[in-house]
PDB file of N, CA and C in Angstrom:
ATOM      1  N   UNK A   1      12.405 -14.349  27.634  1.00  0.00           N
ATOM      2  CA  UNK A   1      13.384 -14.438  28.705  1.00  0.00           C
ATOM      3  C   UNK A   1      14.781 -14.747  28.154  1.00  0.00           C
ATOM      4  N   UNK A   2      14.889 -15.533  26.992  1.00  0.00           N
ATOM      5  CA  UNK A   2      16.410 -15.996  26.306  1.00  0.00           C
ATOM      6  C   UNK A   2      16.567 -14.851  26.068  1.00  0.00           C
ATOM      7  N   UNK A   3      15.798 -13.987  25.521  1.00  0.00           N
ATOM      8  CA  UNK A   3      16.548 -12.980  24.283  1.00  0.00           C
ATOM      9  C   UNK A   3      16.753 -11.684  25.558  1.00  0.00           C
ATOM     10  N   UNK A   4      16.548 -11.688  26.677  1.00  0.00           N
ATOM     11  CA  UNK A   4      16.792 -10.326  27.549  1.00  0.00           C
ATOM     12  C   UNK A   4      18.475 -11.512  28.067  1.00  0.00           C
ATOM     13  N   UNK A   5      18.360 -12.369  28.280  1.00  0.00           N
ATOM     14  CA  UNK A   5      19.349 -13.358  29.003  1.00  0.00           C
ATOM     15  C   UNK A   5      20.529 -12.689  27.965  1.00  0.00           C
ATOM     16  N   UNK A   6      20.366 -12.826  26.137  1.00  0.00           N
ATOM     17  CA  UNK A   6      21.454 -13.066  25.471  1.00  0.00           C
ATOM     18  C   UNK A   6      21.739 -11.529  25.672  1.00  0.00           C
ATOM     19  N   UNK A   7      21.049 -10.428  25.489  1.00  0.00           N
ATOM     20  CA  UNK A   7      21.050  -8.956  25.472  1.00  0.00           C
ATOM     21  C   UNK A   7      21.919  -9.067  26.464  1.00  0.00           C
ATOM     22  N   UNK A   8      21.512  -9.430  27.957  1.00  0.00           N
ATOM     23  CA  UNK A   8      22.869  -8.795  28.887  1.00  0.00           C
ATOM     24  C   UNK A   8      23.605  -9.975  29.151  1.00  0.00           C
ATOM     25  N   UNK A   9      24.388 -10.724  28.382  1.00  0.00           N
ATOM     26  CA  UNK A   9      25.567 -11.211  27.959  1.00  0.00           C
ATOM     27  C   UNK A   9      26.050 -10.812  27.341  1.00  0.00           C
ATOM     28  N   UNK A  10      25.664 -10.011  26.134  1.00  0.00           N
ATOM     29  CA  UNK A  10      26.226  -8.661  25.230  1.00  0.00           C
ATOM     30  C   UNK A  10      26.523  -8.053  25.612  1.00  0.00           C
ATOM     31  N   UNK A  11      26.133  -7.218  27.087  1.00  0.00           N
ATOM     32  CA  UNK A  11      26.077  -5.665  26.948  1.00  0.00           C
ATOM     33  C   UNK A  11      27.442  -6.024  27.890  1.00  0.00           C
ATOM     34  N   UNK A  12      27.220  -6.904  28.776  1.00  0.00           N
ATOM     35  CA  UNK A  12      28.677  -7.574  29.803  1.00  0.00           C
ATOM     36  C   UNK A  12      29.792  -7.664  28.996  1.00  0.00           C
ATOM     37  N   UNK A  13      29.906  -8.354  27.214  1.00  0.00           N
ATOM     38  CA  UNK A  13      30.908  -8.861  26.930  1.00  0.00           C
ATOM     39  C   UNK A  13      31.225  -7.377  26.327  1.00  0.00           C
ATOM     40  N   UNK A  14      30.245  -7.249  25.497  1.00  0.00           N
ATOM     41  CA  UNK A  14      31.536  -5.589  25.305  1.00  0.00           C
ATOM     42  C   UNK A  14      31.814  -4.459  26.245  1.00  0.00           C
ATOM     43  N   UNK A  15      30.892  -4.443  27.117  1.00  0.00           N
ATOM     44  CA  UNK A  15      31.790  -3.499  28.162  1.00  0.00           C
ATOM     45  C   UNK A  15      32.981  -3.813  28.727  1.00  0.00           C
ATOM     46  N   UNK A  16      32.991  -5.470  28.602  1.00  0.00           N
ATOM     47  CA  UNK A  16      34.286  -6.028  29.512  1.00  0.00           C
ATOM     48  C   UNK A  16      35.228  -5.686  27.887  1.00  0.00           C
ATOM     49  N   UNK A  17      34.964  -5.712  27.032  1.00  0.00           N
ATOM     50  CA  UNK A  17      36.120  -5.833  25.940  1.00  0.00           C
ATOM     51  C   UNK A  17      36.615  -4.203  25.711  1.00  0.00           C
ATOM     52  N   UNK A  18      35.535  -3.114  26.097  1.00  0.00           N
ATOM     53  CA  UNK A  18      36.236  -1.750  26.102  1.00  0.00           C
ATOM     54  C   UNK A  18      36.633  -1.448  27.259  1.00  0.00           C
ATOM     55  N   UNK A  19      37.103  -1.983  27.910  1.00  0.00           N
ATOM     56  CA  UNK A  19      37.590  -1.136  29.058  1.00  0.00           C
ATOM     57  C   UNK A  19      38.985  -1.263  28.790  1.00  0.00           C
ATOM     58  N   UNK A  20      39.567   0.605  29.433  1.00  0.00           N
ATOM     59  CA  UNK A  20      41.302   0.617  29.455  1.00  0.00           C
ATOM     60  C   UNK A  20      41.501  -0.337  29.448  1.00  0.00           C
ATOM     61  N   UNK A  21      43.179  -0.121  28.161  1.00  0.00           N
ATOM     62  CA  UNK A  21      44.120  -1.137  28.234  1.00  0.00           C
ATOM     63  C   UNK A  21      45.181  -1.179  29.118  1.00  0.00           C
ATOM     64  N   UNK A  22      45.123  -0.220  30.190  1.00  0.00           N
ATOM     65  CA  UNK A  22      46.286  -0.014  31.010  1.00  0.00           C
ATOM     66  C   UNK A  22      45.942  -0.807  32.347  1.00  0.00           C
ATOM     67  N   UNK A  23      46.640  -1.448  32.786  1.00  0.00           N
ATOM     68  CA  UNK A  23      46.565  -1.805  34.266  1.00  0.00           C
ATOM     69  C   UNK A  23      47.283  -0.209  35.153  1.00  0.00           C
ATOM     70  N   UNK A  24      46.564  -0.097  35.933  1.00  0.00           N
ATOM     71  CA  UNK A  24      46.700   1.229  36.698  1.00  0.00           C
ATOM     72  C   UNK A  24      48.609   0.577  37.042  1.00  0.00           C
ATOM     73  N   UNK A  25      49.202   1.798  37.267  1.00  0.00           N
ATOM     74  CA  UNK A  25      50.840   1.768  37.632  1.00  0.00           C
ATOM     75  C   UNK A  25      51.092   1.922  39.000  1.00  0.00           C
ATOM     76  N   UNK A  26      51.574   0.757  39.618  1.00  0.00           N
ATOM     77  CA  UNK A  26      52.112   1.268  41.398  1.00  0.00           C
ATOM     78  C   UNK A  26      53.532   1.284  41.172  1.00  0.00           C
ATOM     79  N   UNK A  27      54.162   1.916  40.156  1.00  0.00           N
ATOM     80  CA  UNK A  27      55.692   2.091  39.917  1.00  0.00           C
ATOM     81  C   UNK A  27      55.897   3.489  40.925  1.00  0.00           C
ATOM     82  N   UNK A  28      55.265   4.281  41.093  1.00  0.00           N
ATOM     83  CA  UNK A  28      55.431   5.380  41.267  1.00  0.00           C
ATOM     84  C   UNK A  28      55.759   6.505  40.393  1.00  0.00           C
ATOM     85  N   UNK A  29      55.452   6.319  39.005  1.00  0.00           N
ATOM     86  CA  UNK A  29      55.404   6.996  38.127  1.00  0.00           C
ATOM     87  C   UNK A  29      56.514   6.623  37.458  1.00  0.00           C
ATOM     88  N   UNK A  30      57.425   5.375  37.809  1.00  0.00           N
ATOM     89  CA  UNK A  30      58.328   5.146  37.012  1.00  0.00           C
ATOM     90  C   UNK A  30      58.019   4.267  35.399  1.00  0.00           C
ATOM     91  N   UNK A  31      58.242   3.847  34.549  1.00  0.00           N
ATOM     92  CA  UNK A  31      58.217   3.218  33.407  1.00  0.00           C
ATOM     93  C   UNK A  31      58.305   1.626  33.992  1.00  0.00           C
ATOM     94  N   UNK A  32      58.038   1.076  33.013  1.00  0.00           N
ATOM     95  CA  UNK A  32      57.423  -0.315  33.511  1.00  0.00           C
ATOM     96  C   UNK A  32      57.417  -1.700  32.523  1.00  0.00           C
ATOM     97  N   UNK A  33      58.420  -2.533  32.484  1.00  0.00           N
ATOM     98  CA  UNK A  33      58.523  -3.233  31.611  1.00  0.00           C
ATOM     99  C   UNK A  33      57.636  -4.584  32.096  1.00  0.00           C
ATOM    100  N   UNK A  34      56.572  -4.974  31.155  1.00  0.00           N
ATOM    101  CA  UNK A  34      55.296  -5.747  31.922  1.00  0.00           C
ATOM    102  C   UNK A  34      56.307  -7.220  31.461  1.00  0.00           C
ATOM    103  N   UNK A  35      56.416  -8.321  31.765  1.00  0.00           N
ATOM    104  CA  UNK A  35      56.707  -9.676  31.401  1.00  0.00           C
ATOM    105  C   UNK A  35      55.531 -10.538  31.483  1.00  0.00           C
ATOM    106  N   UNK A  36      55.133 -11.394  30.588  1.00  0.00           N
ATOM    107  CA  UNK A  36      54.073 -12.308  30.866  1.00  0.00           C
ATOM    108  C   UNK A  36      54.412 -13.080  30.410  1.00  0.00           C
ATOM    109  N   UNK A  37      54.138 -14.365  31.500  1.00  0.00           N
ATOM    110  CA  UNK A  37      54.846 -15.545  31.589  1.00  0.00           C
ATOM    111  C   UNK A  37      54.099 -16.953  31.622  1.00  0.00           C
ATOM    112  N   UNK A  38      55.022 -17.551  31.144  1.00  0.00           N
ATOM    113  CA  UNK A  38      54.347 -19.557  31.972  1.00  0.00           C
ATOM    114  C   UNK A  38      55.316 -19.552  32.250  1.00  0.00           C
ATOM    115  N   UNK A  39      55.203 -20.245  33.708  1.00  0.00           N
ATOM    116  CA  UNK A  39      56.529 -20.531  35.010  1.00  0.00           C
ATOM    117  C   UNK A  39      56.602 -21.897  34.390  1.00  0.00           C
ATOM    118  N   UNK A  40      55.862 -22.809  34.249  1.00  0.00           N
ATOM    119  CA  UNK A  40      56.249 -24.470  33.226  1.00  0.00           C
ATOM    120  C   UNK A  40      56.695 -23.902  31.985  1.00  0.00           C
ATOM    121  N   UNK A  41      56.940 -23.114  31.508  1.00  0.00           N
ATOM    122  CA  UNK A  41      57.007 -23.321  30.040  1.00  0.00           C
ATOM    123  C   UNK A  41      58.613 -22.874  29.560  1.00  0.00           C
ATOM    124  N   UNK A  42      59.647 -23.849  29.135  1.00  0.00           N
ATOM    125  CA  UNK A  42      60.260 -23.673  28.912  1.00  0.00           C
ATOM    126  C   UNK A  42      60.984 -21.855  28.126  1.00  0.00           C
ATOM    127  N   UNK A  43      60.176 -21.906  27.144  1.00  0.00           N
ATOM    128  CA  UNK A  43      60.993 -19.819  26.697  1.00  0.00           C
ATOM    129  C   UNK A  43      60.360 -19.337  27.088  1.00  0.00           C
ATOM    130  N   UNK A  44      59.333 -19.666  28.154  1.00  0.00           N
ATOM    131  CA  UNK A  44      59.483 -18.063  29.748  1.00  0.00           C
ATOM    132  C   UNK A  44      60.206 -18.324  30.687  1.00  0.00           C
ATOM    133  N   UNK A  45      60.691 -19.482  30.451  1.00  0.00           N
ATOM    134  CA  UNK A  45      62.126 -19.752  31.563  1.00  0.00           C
ATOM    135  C   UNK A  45      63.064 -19.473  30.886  1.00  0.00           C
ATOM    136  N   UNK A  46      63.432 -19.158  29.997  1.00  0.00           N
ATOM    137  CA  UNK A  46      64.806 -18.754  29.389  1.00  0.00           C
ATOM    138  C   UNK A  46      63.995 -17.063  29.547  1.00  0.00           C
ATOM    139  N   UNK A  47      63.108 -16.297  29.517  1.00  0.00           N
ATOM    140  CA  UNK A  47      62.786 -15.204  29.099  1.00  0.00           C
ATOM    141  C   UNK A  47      63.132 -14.604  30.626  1.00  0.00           C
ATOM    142  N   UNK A  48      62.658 -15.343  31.751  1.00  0.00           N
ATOM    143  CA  UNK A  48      62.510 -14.805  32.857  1.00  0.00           C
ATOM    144  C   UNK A  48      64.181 -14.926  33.503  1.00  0.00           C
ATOM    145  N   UNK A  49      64.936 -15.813  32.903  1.00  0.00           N
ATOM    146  CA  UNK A  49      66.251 -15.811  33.461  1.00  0.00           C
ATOM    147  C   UNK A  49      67.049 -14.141  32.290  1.00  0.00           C
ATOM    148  N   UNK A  50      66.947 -14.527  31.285  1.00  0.00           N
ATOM    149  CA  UNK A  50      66.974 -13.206  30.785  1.00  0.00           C
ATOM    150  C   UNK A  50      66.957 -11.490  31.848  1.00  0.00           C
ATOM    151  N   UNK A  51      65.476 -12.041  31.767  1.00  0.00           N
ATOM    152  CA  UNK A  51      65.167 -10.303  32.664  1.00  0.00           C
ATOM    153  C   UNK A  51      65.922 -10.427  33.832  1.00  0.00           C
ATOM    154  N   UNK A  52      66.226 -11.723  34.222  1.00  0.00           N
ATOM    155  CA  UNK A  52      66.483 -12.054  35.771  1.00  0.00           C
ATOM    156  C   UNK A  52      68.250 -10.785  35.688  1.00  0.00           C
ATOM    157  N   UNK A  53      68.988 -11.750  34.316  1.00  0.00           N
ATOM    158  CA  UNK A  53      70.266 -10.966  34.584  1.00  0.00           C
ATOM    159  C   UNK A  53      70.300  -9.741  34.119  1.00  0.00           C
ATOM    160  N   UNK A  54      69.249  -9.106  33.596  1.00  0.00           N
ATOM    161  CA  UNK A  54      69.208  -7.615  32.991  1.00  0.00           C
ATOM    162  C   UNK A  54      69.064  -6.690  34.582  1.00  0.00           C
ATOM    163  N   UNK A  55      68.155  -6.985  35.720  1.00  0.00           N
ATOM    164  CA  UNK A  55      67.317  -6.446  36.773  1.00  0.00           C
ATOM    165  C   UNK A  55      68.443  -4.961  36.889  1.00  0.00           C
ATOM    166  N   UNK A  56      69.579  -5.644  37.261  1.00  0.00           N
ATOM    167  CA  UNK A  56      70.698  -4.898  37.835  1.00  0.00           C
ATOM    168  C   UNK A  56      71.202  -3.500  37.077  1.00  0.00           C
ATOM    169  N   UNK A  57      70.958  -3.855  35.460  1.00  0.00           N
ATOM    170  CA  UNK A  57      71.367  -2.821  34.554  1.00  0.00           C
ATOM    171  C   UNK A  57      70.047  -1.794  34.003  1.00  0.00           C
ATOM    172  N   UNK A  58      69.086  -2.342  34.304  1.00  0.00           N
ATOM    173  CA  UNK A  58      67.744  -1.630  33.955  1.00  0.00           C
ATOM    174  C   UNK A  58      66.699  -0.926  34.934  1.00  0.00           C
ATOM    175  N   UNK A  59      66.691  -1.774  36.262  1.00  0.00           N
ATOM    176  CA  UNK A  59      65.769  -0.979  36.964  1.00  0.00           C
ATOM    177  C   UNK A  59      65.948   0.207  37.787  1.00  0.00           C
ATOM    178  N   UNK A  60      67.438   1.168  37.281  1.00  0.00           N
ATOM    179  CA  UNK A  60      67.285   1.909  37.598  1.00  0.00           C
ATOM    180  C   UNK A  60      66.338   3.430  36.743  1.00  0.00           C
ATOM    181  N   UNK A  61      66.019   2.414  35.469  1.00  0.00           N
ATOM    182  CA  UNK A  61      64.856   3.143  34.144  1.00  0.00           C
ATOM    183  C   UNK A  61      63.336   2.766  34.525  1.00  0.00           C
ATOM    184  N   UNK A  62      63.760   1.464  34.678  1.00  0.00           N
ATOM    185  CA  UNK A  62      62.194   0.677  34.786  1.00  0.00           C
ATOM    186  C   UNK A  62      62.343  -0.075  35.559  1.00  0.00           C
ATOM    187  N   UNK A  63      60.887  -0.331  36.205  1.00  0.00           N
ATOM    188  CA  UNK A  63      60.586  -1.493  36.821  1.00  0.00           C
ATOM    189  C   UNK A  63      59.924  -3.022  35.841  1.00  0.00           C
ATOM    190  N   UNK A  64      60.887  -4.058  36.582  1.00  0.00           N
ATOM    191  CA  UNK A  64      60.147  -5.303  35.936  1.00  0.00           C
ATOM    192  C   UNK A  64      59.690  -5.676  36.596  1.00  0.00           C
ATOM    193  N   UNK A  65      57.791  -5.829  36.101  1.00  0.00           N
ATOM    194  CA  UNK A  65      56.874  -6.631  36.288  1.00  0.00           C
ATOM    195  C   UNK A  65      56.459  -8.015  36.017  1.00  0.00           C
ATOM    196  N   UNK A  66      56.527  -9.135  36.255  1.00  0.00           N
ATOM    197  CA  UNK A  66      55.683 -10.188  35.920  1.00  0.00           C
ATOM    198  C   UNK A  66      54.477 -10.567  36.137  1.00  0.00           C
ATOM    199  N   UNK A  67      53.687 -11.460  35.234  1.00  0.00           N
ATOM    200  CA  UNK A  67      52.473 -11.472  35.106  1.00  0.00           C
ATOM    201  C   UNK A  67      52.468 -13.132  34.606  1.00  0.00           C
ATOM    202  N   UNK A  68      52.357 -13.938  35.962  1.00  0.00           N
ATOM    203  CA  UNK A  68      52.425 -15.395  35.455  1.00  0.00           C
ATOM    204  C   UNK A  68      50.781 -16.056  35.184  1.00  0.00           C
ATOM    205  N   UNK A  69      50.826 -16.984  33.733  1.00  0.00           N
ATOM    206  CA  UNK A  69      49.378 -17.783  34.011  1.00  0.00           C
ATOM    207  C   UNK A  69      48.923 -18.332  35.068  1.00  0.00           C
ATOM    208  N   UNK A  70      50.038 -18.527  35.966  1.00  0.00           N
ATOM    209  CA  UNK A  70      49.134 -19.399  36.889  1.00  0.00           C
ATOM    210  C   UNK A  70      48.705 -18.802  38.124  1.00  0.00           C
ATOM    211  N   UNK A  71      48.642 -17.925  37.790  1.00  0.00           N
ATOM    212  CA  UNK A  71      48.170 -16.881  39.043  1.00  0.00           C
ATOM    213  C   UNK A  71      46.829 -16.394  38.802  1.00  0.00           C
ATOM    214  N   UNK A  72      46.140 -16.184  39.341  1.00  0.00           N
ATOM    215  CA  UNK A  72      44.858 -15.978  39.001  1.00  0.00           C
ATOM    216  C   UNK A  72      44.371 -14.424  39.313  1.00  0.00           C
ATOM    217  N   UNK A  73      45.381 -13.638  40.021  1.00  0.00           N
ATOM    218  CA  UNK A  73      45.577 -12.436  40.423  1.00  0.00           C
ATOM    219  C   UNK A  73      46.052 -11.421  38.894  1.00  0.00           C
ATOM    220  N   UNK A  74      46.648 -12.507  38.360  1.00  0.00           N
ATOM    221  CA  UNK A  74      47.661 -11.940  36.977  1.00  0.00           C
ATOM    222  C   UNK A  74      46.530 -11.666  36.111  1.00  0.00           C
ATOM    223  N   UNK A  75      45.359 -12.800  35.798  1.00  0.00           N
ATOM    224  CA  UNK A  75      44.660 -12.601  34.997  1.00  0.00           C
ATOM    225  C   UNK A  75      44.184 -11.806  34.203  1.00  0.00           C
ATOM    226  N   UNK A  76      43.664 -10.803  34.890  1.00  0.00           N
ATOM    227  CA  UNK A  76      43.162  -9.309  34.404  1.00  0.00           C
ATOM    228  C   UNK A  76      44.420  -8.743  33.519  1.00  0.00           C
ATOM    229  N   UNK A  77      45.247  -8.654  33.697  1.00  0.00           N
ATOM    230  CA  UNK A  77      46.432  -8.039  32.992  1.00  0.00           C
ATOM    231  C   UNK A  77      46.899  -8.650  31.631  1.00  0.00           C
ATOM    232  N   UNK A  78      46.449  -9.813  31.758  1.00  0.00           N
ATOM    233  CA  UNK A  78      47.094 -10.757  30.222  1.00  0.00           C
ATOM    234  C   UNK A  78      45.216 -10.251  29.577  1.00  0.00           C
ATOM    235  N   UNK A  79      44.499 -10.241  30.068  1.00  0.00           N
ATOM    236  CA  UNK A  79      43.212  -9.636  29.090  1.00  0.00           C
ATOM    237  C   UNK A  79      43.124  -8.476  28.619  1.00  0.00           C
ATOM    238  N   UNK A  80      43.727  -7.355  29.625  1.00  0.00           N
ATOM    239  CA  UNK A  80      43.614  -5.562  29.545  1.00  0.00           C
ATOM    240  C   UNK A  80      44.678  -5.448  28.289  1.00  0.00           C
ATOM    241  N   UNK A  81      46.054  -6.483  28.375  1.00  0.00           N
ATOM    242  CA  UNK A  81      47.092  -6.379  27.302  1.00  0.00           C
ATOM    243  C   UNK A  81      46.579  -7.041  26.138  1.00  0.00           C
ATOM    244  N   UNK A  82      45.615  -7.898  25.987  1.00  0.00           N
ATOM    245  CA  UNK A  82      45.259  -8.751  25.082  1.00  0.00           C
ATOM    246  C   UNK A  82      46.227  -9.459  24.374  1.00  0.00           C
ATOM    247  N   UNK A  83      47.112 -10.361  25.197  1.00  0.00           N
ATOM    248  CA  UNK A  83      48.389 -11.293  25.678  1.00  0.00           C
ATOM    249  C   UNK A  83      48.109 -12.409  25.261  1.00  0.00           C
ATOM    250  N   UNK A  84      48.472 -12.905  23.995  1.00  0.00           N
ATOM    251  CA  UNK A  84      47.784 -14.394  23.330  1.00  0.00           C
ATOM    252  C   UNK A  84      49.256 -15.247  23.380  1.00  0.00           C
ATOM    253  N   UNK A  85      50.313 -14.496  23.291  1.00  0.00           N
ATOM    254  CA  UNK A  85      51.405 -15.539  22.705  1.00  0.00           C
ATOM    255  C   UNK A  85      52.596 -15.504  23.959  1.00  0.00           C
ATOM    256  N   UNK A  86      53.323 -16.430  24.420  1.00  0.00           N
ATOM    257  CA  UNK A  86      54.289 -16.120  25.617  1.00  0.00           C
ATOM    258  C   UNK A  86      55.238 -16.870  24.841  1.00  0.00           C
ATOM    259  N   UNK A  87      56.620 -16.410  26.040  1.00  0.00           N
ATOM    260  CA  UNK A  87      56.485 -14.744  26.877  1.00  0.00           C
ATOM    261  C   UNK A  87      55.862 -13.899  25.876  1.00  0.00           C
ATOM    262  N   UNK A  88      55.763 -12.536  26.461  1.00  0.00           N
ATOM    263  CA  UNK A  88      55.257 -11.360  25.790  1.00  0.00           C
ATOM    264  C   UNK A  88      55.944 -10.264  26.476  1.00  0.00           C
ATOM    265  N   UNK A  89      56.035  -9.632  26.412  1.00  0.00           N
ATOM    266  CA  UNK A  89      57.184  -8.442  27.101  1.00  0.00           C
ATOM    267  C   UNK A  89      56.378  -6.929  26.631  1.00  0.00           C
ATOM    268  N   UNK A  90      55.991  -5.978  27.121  1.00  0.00           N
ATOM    269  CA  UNK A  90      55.675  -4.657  27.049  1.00  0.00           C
ATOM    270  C   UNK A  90      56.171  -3.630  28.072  1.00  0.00           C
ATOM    271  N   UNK A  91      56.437  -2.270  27.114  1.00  0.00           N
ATOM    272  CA  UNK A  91      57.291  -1.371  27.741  1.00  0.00           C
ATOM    273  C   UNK A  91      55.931  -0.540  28.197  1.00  0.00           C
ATOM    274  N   UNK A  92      56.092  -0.098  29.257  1.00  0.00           N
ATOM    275  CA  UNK A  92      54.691   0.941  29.290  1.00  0.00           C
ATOM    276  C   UNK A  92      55.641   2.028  30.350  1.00  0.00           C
ATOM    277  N   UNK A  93      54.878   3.675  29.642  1.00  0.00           N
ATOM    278  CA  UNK A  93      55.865   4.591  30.332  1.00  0.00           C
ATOM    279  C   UNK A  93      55.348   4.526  31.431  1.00  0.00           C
ATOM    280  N   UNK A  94      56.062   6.222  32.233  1.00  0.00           N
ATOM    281  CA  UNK A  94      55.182   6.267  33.469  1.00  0.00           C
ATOM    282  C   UNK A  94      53.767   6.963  33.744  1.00  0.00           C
ATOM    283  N   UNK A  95      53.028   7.382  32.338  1.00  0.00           N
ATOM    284  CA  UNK A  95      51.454   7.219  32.296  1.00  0.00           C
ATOM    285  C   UNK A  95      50.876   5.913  32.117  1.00  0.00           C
ATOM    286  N   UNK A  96      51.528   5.015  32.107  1.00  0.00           N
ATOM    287  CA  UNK A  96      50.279   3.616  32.158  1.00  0.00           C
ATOM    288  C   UNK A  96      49.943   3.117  30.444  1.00  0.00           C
ATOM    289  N   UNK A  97      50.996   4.013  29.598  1.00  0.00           N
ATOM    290  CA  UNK A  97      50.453   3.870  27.811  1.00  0.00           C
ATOM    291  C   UNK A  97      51.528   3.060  27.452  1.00  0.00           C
ATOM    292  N   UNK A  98      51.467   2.455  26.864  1.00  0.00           N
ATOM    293  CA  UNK A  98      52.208   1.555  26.085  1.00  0.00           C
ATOM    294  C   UNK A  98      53.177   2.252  24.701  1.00  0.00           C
ATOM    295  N   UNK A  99      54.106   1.834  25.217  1.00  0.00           N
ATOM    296  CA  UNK A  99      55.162   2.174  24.637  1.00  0.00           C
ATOM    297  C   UNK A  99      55.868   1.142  23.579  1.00  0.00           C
ATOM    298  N   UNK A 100      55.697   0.392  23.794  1.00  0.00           N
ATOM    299  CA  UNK A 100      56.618  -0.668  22.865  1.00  0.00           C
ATOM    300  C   UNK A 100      55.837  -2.243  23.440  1.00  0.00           C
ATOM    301  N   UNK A 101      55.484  -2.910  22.114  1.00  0.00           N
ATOM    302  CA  UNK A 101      54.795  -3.983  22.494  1.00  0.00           C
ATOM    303  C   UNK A 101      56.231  -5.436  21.385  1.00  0.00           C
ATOM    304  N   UNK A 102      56.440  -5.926  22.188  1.00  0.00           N
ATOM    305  CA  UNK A 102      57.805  -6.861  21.694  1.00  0.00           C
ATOM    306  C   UNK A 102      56.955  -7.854  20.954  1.00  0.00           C
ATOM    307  N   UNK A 103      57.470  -8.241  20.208  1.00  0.00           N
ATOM    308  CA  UNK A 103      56.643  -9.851  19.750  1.00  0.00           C
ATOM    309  C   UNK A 103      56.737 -11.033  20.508  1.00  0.00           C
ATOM    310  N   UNK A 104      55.467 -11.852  20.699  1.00  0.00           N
ATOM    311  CA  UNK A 104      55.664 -12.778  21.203  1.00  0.00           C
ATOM    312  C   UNK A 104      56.975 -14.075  21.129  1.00  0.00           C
ATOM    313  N   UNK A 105      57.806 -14.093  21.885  1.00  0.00           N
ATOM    314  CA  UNK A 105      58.863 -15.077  21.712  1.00  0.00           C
ATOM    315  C   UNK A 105      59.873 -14.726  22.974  1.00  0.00           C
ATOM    316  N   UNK A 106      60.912 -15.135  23.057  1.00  0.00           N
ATOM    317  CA  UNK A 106      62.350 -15.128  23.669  1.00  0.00           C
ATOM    318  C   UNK A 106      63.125 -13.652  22.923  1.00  0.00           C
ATOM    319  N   UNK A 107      63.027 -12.290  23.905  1.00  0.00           N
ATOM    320  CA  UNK A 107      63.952 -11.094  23.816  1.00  0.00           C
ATOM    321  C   UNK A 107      65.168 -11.343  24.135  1.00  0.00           C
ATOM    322  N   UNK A 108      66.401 -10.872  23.313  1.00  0.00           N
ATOM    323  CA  UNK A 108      67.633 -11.053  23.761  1.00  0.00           C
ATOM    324  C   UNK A 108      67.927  -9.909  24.755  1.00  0.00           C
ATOM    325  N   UNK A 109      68.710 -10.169  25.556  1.00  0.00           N
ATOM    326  CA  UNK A 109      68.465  -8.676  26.328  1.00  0.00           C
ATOM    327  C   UNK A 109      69.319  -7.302  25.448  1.00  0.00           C
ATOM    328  N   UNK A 110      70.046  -7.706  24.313  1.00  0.00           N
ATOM    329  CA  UNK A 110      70.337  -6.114  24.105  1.00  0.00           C
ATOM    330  C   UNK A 110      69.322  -5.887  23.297  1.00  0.00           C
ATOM    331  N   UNK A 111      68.371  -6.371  22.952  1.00  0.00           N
ATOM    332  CA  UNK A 111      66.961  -5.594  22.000  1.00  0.00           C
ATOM    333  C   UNK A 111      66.289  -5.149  23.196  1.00  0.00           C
ATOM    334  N   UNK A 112      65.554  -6.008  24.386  1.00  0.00           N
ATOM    335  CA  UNK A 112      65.559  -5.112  25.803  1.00  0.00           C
ATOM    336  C   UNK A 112      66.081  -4.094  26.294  1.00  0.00           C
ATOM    337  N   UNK A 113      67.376  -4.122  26.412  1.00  0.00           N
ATOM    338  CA  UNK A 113      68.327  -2.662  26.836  1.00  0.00           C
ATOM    339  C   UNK A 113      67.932  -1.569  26.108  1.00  0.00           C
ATOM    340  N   UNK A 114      68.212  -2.102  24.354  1.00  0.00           N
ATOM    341  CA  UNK A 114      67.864  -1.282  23.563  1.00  0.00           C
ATOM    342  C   UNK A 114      66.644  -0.373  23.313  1.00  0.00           C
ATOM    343  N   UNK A 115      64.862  -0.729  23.844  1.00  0.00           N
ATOM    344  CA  UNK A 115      64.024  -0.995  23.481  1.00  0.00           C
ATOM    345  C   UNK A 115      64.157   0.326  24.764  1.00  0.00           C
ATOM    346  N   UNK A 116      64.273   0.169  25.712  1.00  0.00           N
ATOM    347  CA  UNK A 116      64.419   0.981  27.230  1.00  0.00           C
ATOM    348  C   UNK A 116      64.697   1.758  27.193  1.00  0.00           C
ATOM    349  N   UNK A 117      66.188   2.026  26.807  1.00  0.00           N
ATOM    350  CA  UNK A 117      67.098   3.015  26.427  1.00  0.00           C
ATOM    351  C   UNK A 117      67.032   4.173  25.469  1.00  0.00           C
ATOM    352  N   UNK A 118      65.575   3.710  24.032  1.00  0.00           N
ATOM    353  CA  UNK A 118      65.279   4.404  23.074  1.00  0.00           C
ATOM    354  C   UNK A 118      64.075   5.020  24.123  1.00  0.00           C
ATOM    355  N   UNK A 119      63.569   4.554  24.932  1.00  0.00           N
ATOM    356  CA  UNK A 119      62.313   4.777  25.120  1.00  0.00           C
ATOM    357  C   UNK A 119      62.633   6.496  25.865  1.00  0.00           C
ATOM    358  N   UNK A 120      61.435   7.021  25.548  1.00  0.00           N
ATOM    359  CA  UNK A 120      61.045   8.171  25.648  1.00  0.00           C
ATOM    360  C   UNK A 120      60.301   8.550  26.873  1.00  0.00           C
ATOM    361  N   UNK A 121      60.192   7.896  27.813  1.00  0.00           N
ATOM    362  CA  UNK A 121      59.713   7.318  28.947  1.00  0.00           C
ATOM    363  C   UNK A 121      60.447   8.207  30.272  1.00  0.00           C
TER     364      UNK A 121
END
């Protein structure tokens, strides 16, 4: 009985670990800059005031998304991205593929602008 128990805890954990990395897109086919955040955490509060003053100059390319820990709705999305370090910032076009994955830390916004602006998206 353990060893059928551990079998489908296996077969659960890697099916859950291959599935798409894309969260499906309700942009409307537009490009999609993902943000993932801690709302307590000091450099996703400098990250999110960041995007905050970019909104005006960018979303007419992309849409910004956030994706906070403390949401429990967000969840799925910091796993599908496999999102270890915050903020985290990803460009994804308007197929749902990832385009540019930023390093975990504080983006200045002209490497943002920049990052958008190159994008092929």
């Amino acid at each position: 009985m353990l060893r059928k128990t551990i079998l489908l805890l296996a077969i659960v954990l890697i099916s859950a670990c291959t599935e798409q990395k894309n969260v499906s897109s309700t942009s409307g086919g537009k490009p999609q800059l993902l943000a993932f955040l801690n709302p307590n955490g000091s450099p996703c509060q400098m990250q999110r005031a960041i995007l905050n003053e970019l909104g005006g100059k960018v979303t007419s390319k992309v849409e910004i998304k956030n994706y906070f820990t403390t949401s429990q709705s967000d969840q799925d999305a910091f796993y599908k991205y496999g999102v270890r370090g915050l903020p985290s910032l990803i460009l994804i076009d308007s197929k749902g593929e990832v385009v540019k994955r930023f390093s975990p830390g504080i983006q200045s916004s002209s490497d943002i602008v920049e990052a958008i602006e190159s994008c092929k998206c």
